[in-house]
C-alpha atoms as a PDB file:
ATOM      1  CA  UNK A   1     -13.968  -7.661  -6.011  1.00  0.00           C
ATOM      2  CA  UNK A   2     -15.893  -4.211  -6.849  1.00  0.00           C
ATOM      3  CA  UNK A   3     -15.025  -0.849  -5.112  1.00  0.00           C
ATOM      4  CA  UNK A   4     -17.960   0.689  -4.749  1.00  0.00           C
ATOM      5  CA  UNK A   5     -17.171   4.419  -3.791  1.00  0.00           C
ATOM      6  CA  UNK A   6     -14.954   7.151  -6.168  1.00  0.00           C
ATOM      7  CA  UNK A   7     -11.205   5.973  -6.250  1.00  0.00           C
ATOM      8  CA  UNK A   8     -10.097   9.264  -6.753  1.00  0.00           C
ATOM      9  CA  UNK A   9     -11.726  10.555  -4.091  1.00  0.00           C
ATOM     10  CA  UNK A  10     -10.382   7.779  -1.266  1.00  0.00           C
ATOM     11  CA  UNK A  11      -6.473   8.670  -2.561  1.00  0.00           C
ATOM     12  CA  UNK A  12      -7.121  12.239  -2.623  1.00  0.00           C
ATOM     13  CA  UNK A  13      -8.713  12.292   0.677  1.00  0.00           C
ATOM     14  CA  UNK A  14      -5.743   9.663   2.677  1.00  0.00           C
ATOM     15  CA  UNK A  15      -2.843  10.298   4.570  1.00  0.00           C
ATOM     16  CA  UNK A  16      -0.942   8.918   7.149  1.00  0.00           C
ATOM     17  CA  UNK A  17      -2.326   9.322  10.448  1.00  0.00           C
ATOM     18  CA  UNK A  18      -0.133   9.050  13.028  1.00  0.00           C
ATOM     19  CA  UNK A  19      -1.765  11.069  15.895  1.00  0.00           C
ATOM     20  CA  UNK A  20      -5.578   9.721  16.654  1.00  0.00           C
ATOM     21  CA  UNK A  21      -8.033  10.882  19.228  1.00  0.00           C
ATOM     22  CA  UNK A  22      -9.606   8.718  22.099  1.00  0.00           C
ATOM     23  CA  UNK A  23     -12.232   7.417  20.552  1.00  0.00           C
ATOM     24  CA  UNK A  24     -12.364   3.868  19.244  1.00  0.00           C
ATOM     25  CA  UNK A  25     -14.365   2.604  15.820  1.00  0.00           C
ATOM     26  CA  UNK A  26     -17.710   1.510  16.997  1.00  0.00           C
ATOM     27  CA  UNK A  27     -18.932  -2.206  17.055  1.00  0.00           C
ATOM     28  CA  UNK A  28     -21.157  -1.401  13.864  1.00  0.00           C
ATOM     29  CA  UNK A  29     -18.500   0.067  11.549  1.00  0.00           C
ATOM     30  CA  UNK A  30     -15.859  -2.655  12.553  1.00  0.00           C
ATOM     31  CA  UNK A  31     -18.487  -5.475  11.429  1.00  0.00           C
ATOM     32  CA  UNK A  32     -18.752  -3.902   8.561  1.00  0.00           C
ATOM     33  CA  UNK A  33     -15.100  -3.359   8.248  1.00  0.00           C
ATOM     34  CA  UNK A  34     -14.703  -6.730   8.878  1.00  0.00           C
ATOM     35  CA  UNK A  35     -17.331  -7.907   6.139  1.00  0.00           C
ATOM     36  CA  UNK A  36     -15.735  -5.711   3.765  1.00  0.00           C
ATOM     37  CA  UNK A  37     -12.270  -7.478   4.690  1.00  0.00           C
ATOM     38  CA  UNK A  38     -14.211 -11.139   3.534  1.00  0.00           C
ATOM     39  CA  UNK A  39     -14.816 -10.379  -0.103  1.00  0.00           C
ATOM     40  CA  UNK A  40     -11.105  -9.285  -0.600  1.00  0.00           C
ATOM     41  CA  UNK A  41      -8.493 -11.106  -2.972  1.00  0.00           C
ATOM     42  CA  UNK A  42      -5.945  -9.884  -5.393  1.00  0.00           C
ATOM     43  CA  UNK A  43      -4.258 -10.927  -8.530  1.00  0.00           C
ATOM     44  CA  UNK A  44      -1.392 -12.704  -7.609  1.00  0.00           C
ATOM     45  CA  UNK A  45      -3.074 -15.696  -6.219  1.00  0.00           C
ATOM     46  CA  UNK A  46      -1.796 -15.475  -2.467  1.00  0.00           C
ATOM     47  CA  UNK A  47      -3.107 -15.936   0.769  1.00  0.00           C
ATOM     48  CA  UNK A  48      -3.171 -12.663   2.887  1.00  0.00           C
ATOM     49  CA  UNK A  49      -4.199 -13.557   6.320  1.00  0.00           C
ATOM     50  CA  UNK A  50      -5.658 -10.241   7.620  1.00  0.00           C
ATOM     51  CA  UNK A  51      -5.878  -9.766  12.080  1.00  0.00           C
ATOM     52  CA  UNK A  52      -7.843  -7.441  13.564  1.00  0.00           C
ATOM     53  CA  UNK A  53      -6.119  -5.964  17.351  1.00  0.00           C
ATOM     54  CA  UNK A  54      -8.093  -3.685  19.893  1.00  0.00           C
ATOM     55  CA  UNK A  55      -5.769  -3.440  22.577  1.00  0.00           C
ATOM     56  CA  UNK A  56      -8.284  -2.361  25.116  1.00  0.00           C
ATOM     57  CA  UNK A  57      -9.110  -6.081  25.207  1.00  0.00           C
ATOM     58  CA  UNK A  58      -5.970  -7.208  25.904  1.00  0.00           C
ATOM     59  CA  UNK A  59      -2.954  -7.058  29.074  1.00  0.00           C
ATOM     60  CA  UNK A  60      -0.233  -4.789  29.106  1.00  0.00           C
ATOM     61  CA  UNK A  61      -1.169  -3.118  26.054  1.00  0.00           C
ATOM     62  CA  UNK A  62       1.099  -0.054  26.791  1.00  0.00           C
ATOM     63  CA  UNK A  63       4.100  -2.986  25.690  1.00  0.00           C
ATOM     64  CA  UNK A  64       2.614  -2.795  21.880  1.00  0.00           C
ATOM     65  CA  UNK A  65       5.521  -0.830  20.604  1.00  0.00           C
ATOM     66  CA  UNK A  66       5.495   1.886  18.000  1.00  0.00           C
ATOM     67  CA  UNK A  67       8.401   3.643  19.291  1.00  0.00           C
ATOM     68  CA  UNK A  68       6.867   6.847  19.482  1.00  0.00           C
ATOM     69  CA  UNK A  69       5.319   7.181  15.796  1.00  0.00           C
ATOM     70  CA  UNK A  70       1.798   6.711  16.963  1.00  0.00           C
ATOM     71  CA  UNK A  71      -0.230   8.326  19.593  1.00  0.00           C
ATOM     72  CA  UNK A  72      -3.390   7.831  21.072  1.00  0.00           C
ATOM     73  CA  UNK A  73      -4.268   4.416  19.018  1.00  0.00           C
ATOM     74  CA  UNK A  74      -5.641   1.398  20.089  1.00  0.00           C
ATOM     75  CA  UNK A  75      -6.855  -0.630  16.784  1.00  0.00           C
ATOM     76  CA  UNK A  76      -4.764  -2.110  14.522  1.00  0.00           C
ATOM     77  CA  UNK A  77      -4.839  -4.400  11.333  1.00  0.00           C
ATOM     78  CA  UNK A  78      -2.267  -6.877  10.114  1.00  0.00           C
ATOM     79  CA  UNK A  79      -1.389  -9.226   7.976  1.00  0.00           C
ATOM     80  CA  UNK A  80       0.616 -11.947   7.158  1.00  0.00           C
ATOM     81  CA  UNK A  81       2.004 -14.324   4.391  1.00  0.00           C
ATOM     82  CA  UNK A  82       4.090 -16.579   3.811  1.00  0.00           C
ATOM     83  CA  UNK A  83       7.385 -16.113   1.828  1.00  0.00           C
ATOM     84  CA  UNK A  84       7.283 -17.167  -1.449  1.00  0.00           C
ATOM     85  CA  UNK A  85       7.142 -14.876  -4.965  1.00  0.00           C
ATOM     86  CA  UNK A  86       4.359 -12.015  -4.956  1.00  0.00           C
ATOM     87  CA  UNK A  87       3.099 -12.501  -1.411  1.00  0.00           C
ATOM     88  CA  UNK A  88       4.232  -9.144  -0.664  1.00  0.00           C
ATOM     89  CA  UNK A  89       2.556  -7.709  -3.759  1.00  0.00           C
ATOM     90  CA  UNK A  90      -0.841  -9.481  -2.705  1.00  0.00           C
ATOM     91  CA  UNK A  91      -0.419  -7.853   0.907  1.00  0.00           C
ATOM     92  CA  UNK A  92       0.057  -4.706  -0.170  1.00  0.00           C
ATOM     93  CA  UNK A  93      -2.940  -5.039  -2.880  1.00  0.00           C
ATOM     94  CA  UNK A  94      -5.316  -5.902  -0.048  1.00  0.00           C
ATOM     95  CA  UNK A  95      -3.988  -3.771   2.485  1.00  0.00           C
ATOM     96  CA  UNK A  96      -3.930  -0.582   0.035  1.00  0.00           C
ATOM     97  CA  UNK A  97      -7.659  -1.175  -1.056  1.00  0.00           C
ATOM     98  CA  UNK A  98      -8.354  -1.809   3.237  1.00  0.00           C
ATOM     99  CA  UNK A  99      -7.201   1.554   3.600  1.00  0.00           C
ATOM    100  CA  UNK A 100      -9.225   3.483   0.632  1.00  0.00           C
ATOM    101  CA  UNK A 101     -12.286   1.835   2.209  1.00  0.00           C
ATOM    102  CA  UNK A 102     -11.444   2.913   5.501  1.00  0.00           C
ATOM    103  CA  UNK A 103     -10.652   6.718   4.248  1.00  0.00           C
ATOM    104  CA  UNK A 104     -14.293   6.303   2.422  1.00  0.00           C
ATOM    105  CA  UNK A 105     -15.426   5.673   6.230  1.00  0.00           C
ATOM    106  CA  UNK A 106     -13.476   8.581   7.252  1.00  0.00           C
ATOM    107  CA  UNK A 107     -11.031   6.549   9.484  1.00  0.00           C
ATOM    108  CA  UNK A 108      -7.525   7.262   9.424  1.00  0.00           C
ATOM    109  CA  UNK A 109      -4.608   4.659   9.050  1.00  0.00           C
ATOM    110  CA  UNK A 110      -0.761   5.107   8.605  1.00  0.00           C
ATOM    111  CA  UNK A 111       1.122   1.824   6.939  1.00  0.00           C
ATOM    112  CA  UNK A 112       4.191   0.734   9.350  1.00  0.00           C
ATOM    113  CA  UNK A 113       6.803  -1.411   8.665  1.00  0.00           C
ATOM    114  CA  UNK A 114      10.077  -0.619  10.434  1.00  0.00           C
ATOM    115  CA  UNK A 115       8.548   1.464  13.431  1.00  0.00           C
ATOM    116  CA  UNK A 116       6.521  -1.240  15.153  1.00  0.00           C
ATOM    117  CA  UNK A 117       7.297  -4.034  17.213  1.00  0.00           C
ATOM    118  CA  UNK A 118       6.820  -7.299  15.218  1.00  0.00           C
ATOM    119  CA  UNK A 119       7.343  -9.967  18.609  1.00  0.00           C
ATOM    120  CA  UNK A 120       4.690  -8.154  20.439  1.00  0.00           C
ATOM    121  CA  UNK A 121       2.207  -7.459  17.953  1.00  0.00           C
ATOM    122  CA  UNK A 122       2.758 -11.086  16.773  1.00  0.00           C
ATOM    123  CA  UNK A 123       2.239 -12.570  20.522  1.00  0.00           C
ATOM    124  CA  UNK A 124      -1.114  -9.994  20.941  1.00  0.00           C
ATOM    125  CA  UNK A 125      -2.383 -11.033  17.867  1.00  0.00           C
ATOM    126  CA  UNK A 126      -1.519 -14.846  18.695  1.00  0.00           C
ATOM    127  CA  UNK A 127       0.084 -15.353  14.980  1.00  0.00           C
ATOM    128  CA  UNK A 128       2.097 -18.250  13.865  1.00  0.00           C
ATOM    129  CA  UNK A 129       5.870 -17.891  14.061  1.00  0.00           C
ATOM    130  CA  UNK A 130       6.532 -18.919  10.673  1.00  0.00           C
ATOM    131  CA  UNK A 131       4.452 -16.474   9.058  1.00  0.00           C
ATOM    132  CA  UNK A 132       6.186 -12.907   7.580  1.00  0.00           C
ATOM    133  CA  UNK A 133       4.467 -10.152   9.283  1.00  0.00           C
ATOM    134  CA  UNK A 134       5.489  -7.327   7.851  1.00  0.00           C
ATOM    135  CA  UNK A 135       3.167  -4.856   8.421  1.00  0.00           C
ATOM    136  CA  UNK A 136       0.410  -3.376  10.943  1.00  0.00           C
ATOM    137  CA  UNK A 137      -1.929  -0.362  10.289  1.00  0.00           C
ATOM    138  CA  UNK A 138      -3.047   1.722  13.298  1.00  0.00           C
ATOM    139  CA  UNK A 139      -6.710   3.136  12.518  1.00  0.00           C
ATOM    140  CA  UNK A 140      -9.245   5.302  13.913  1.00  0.00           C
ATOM    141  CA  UNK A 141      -9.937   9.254  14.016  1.00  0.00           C
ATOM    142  CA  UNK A 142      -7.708  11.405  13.797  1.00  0.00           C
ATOM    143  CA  UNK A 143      -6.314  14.048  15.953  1.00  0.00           C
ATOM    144  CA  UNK A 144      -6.683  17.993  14.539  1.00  0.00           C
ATOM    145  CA  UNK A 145      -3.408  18.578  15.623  1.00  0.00           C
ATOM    146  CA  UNK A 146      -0.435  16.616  14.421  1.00  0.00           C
ATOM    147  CA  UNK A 147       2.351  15.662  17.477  1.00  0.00           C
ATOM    148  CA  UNK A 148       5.710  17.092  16.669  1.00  0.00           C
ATOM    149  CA  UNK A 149       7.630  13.802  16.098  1.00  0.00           C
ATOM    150  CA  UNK A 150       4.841  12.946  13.267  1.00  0.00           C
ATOM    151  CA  UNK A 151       5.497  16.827  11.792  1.00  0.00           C
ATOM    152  CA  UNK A 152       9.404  15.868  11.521  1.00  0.00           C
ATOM    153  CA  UNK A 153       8.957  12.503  10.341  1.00  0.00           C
ATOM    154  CA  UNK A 154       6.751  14.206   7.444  1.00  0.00           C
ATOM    155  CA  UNK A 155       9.199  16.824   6.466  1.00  0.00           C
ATOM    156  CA  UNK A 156      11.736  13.989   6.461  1.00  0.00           C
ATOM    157  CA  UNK A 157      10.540  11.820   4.136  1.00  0.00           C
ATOM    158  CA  UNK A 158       8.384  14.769   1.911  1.00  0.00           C
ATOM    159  CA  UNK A 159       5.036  12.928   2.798  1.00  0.00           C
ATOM    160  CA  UNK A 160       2.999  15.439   0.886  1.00  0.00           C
ATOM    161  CA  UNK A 161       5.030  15.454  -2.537  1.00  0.00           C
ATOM    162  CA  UNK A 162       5.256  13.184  -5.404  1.00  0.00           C
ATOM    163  CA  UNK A 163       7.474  12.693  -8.401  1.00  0.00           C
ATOM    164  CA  UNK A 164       6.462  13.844 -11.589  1.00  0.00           C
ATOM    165  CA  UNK A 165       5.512  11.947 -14.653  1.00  0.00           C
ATOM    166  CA  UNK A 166       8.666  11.917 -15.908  1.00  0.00           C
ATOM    167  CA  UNK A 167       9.981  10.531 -13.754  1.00  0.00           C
ATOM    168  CA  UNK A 168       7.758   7.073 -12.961  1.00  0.00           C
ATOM    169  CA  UNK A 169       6.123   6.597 -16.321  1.00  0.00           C
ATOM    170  CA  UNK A 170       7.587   5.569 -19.744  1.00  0.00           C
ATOM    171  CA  UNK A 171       7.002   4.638 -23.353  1.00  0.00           C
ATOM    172  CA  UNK A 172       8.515   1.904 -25.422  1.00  0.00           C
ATOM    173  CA  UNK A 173      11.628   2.294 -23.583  1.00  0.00           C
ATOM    174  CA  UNK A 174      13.079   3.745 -20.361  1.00  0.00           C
ATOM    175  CA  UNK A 175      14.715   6.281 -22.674  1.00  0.00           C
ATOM    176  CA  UNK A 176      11.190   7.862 -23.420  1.00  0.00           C
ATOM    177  CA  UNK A 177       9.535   9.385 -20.194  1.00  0.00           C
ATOM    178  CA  UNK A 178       5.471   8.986 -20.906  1.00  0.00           C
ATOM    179  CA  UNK A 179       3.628  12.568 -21.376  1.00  0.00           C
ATOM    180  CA  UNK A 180       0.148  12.750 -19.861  1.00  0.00           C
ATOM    181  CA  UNK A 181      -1.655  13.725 -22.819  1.00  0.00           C
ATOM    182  CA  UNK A 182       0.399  10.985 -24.405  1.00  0.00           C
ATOM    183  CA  UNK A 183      -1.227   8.400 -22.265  1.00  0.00           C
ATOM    184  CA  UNK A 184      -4.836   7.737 -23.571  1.00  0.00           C
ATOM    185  CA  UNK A 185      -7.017   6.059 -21.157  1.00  0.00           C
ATOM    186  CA  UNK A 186      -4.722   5.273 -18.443  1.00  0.00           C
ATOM    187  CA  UNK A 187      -3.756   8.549 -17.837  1.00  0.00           C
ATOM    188  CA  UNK A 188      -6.378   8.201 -15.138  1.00  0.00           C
ATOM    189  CA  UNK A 189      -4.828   5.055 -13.447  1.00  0.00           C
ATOM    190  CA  UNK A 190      -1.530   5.948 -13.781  1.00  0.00           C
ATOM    191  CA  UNK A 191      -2.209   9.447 -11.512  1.00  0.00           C
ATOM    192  CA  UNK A 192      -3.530   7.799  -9.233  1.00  0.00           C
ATOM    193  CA  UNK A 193      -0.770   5.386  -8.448  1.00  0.00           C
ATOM    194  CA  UNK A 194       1.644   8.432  -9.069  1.00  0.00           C
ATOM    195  CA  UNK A 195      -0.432   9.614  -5.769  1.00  0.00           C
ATOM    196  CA  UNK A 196      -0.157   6.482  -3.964  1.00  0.00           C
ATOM    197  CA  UNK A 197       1.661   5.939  -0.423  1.00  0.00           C
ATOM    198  CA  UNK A 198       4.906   4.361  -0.553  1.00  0.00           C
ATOM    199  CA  UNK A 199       7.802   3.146   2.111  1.00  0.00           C
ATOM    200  CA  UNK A 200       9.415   6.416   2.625  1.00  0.00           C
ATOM    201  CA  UNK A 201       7.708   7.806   0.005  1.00  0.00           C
ATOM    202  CA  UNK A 202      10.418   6.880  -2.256  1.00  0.00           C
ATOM    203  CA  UNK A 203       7.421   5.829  -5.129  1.00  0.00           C
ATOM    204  CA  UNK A 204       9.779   2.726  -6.627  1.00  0.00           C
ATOM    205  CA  UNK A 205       7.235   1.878  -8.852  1.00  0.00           C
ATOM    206  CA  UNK A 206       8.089   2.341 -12.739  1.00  0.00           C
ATOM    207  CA  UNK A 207       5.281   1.745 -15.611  1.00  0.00           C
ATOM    208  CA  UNK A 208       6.381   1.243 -18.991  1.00  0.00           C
ATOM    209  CA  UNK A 209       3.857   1.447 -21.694  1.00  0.00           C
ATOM    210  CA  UNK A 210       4.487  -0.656 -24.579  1.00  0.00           C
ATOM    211  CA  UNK A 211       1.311  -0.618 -27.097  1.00  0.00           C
ATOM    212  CA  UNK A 212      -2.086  -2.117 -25.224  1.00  0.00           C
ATOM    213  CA  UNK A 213      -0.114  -3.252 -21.883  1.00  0.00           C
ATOM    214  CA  UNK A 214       1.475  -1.678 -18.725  1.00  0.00           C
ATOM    215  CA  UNK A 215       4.609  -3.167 -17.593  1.00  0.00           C
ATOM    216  CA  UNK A 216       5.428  -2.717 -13.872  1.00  0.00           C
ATOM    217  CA  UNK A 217       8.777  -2.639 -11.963  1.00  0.00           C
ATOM    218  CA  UNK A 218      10.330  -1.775  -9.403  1.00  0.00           C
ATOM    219  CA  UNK A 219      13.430   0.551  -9.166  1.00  0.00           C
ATOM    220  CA  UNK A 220      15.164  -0.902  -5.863  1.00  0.00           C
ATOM    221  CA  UNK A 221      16.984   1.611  -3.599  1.00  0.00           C
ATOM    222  CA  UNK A 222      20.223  -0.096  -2.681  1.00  0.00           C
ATOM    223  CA  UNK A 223      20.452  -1.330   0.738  1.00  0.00           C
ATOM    224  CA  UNK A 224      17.394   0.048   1.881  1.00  0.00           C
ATOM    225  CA  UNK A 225      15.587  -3.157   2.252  1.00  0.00           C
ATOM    226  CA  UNK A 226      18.633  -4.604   4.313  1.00  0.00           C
ATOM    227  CA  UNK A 227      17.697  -4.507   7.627  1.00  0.00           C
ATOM    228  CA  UNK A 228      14.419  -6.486   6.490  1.00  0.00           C
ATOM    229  CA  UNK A 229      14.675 -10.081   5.380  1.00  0.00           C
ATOM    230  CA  UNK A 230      12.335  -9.013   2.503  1.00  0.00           C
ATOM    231  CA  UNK A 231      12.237  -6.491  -0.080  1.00  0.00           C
ATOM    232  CA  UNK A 232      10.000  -4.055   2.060  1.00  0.00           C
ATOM    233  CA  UNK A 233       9.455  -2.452  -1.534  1.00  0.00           C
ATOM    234  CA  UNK A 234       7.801  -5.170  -2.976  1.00  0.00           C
ATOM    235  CA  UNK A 235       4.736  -4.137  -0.692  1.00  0.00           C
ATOM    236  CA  UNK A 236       4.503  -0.751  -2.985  1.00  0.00           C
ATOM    237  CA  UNK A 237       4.388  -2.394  -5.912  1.00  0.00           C
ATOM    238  CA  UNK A 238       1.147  -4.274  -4.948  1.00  0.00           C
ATOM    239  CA  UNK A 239       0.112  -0.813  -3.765  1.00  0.00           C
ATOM    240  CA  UNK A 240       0.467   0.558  -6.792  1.00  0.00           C
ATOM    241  CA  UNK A 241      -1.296  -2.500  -8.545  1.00  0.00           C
ATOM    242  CA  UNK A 242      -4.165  -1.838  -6.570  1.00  0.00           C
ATOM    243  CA  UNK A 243      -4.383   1.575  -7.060  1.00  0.00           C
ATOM    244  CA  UNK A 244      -4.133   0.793 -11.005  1.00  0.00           C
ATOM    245  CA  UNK A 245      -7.002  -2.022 -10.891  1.00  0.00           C
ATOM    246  CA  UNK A 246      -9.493  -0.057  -9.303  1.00  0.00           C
ATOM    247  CA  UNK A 247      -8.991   3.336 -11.269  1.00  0.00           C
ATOM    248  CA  UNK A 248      -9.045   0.771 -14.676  1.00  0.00           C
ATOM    249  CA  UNK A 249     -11.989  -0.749 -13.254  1.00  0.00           C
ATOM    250  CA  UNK A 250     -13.502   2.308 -12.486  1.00  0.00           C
ATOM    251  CA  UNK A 251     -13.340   3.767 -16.175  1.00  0.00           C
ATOM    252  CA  UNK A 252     -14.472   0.552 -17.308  1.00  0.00           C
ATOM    253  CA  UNK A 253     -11.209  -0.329 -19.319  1.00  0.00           C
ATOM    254  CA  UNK A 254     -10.881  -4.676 -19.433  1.00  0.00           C
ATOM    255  CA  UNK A 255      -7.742  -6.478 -19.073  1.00  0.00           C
ATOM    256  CA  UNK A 256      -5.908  -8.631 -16.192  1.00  0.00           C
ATOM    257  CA  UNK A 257      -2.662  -8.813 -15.110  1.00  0.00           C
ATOM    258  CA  UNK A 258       0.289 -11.070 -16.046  1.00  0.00           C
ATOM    259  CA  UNK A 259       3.480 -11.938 -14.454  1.00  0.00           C
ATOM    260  CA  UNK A 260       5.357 -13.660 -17.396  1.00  0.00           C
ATOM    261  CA  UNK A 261       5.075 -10.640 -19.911  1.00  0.00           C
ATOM    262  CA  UNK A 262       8.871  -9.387 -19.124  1.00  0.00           C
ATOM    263  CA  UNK A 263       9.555  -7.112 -22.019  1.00  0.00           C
ATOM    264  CA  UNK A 264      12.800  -7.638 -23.649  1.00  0.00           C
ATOM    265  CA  UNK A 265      14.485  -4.263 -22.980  1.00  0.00           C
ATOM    266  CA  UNK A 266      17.465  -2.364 -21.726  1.00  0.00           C
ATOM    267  CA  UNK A 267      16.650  -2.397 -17.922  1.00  0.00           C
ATOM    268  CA  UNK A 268      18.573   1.089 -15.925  1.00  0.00           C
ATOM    269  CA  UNK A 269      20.515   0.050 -13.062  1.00  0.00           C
ATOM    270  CA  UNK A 270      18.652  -1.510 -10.126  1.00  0.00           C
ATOM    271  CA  UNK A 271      15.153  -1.659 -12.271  1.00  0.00           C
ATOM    272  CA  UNK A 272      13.862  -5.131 -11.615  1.00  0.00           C
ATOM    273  CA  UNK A 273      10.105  -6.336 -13.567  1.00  0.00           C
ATOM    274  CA  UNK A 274       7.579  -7.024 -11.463  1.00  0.00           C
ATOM    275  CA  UNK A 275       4.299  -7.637 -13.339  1.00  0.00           C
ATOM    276  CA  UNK A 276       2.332  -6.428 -16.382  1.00  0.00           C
ATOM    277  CA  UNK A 277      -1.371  -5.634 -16.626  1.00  0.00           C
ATOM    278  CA  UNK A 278      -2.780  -6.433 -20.264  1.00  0.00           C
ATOM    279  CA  UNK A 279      -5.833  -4.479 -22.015  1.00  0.00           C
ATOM    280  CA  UNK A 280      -7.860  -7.059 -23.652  1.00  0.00           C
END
C-alpha cells in the first residue's frame, strides 16, 4: 500500500491519548477510516482481522473495561490473529500505519495491551474465542487537559523520551553502535522508528546494518512478557517495521523485507532476530 501524507509529520505529531472529549468521529471520517483500513496488508503475509467498536451502539457499555487509563472514549479498533510466527509483527505493522493515518486526520489513539479488558471487548465486538486479541486502540479527540492518572502513567514509563542512537542502531556488529552521519540514506528511516511508540516505551527494537541490508531484532526484557501468553514485544517490532517501510518508501529507496537473512553474529544476551529488510 502507499501512504499518502508526510511520515515524519504523522510520528512527530502522535501521542498517546488517553483523555478524549465527548465528541465522537463523524459518520463521514469513519467511512473513510474504514476504506482506508481495506487497502491495508503488511509484509509478513498474515491475516490481521481489524473490528471497529462504538459503544454508544451497544448495552452496558460502562462494563468495557480500561481500568481507569482512558476517559471519555467511546470508539475503539481491534484486531486479531491467530498464533503462529509473525502474526504479531503483521498486527502491529497495520495497526502502527492505522494510527499515523488517524494522527494525519487529527484523531487521537493510545495502543493498549495490558490495561483493557480482553473478555468484554471480545464479547462487544462478537470475536471468535480462538483468535489472540491482543490489542484495542481507543480513538477520537482529545481532551486539552490530560487526567492525572494519564500524567503519572507518562512520567512512569518516560512517554516523551527516546534512546539515543547508540543505543538501538549498529554496524557490522553489536560491538559498533551506528553514527547518524554514518548511516547514508536510512538515516531517515531509522529516526523515525527511533521515535516510534513502544510497550512501555522500552523501544526493544535493535537494527544492525551490515552493507546494503537492515537486520532487525528484538532485545527481550526478561519476564516482562510473562503475564501474556505472547511476546507482547513482538507487536513493536512490526511497529518499527512499519515505521521503516514507509519512511524508505517515502525517500524512494527499493528493497523488501526478508525473514531468513539471520546474520551469523555474536548475539548480546536476550537479543533475538526478527527480520531483515534488503536494498535492492
Amino acid at each position: 500500500m502507499n501512504i499518502t501524507f508526510p511520515i515524519e509529520e504523522a510520528v512527530q505529531k502522535r501521542y498517546s491519548v488517553r483523555n478524549y472529549i465527548d465528541k465522537t468521529v463523524d459518520i463521514d471520517t469513519r467511512k473513510a477510516i474504514e476504506a482506508f483500513v481495506n487497502t491495508l496488508g503488511n509484509p509478513f503475509g498474515k491475516t490481521v482481522n481489524i473490528h471497529f467498536l462504538d459503544a454508544n451502539d451497544i448495552m452496558n457499555q460502562q462494563k468495557l473495561g480500561t481500568y481507569g487509563v482512558i476517559k471519555g472514549a467511546s470508539q475503539y479498533i481491534g484486531a486479531t490473529i491467530k498464533q503462529e510466527p509473525l502474526a504479531l509483527e503483521a498486527l502491529g505493522y497495520e495497526l502502527a500505519t492505522i494510527i499515523l493515518y488517524l494522527t494525519y486526520l487529527g484523531i487521537g489513539t493510545c495502543w493498549l495491551g495490558g490495561t483493557f479488558n480482553q473478555k468484554e471487548f471480545a464479547r462487544a465486538m462478537h470475536l471468535a474465542k480462538d483468535d489472540l486479541f491482543p490489542v484495542i486502540l481507543p480513538y477520537g479527540y482529545a481532551a486539552e487537559r490530560k487526567h492525572i492518572t494519564e500524567t503519572i502513567m507518562r512520567r512512569l514509563i518516560h512517554a516523551d523520551h527516546r534512546k539515543e542512537w547508540s543505543q538501538l542502531f549498529y554496524q557490522n556488529d553489536f560491538h559498533t553502535p551506528l553514527a547518524k552521519e554514518d548511516a547514508g540514506v536510512f538515516a531517515f528511516p531509522l529516526e523515525m522508528v527511533r521515535l516510534g511508540p513502544s510497550a512501555s516505551n522500552k523501544q526493544p527494537w535493535r537494527i544492525l546494518l551490515q552493507d546494503n541490508a537492515c537486520h532487525f531484532f528484538e532485545l527481550k526484557d526478561p519476564h516482562y512478557s510473562d503475564i501474556f501468553p505472547y511476546d507482547i514485544q513482538r507487536i513493536d517490532s512490526g511497529i518499527a517495521a512499519a515505521h521503516f517501510d514507509f519512511s524508505v518508501k517515502e525517500k524512494g529507496i527499493v528493497g523488501s523485507f526478508k525473514t531468513t537473512c539471520d546474520p551469523e553474529l555474536e548475539l548480546p544476551a536476550h537479543m533475538q532476530y526478527v527480520y531483515s529488510w534488503i536494498r535492492e
